[in-house]
Protein backbone atom coordinates (compact mmCIF):
# COMPACT_ATOMS: atom_id res chain seq x y z
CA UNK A 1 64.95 -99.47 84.55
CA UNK A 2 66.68 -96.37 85.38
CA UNK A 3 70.14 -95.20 84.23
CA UNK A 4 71.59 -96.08 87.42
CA UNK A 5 70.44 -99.97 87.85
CA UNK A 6 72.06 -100.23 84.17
CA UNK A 7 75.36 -99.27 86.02
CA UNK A 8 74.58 -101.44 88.54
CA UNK A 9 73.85 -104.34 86.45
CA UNK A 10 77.00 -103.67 84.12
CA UNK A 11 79.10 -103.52 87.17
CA UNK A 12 77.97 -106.95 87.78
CA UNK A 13 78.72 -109.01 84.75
CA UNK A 14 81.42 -111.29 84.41
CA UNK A 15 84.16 -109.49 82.50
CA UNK A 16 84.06 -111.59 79.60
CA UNK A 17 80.63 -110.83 78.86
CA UNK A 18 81.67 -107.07 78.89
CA UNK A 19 84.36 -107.51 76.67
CA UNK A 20 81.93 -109.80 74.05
CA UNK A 21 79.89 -106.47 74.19
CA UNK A 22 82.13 -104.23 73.74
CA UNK A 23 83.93 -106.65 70.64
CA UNK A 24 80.58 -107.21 69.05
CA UNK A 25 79.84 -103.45 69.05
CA UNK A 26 83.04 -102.68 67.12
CA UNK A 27 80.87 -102.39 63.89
CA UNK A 28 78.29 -100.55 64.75
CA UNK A 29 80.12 -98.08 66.45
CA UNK A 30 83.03 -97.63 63.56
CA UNK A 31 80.09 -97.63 60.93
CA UNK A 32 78.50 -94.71 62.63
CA UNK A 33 81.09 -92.49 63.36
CA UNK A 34 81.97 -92.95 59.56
CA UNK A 35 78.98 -92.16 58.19
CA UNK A 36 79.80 -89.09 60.72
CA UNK A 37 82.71 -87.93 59.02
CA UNK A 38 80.59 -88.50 55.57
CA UNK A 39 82.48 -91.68 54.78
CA UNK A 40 79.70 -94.15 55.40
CA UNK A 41 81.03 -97.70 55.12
CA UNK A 42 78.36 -100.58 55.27
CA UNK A 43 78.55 -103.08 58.98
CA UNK A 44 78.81 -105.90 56.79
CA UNK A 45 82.15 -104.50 55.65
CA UNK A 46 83.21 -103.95 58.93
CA UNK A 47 82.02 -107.23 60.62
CA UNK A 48 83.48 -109.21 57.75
CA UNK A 49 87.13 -107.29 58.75
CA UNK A 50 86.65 -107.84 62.25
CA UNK A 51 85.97 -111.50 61.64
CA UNK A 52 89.86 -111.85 60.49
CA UNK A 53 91.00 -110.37 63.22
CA UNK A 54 92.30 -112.17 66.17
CA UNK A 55 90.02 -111.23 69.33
CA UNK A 56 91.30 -110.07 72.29
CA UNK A 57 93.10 -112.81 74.66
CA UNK A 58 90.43 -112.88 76.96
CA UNK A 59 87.18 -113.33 74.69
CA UNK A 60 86.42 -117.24 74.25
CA UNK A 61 85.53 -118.36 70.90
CA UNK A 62 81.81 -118.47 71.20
CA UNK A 63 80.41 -122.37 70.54
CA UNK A 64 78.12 -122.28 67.58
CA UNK A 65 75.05 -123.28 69.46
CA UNK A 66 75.10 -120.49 71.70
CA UNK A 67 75.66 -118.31 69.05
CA UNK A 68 72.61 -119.12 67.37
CA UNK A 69 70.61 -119.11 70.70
CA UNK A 70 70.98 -114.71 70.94
């Protein structure tokens, strides 16, 4: 697939589904760019804060069997 068709198919999803990615790669994203800056903090950390937080008004709460099902 080339970069383009990514676009493409990005441009098409629903944008709930693009908001679920972009809340679920919170973590990943904060954990790198602290190990970065030579504070490396551990996901777990950071998924376990994000977890209290309240998510964004439009994200549904996902239903645990769909959850699992990823």
């Amino acid at each position: 697939m080339t970069w383009t068709q990514n676009i493409d198919r990005w441009r098409r999803l629903p944008a709930e589904t693009k908001l679920r990615h972009r809340w679920e790669a919170i973590p990943m994203d904060v954990a790198q760019s602290m190990a970065f800056e030579g504070e490396p903090v551990s996901v777990e950390t950071i998924r376990e804060t994000l977890a209290r937080i309240t998510p964004p008004a439009g994200l549904k709460p996902r239903v645990a069997s769909s959850a699992t099902s990823n």
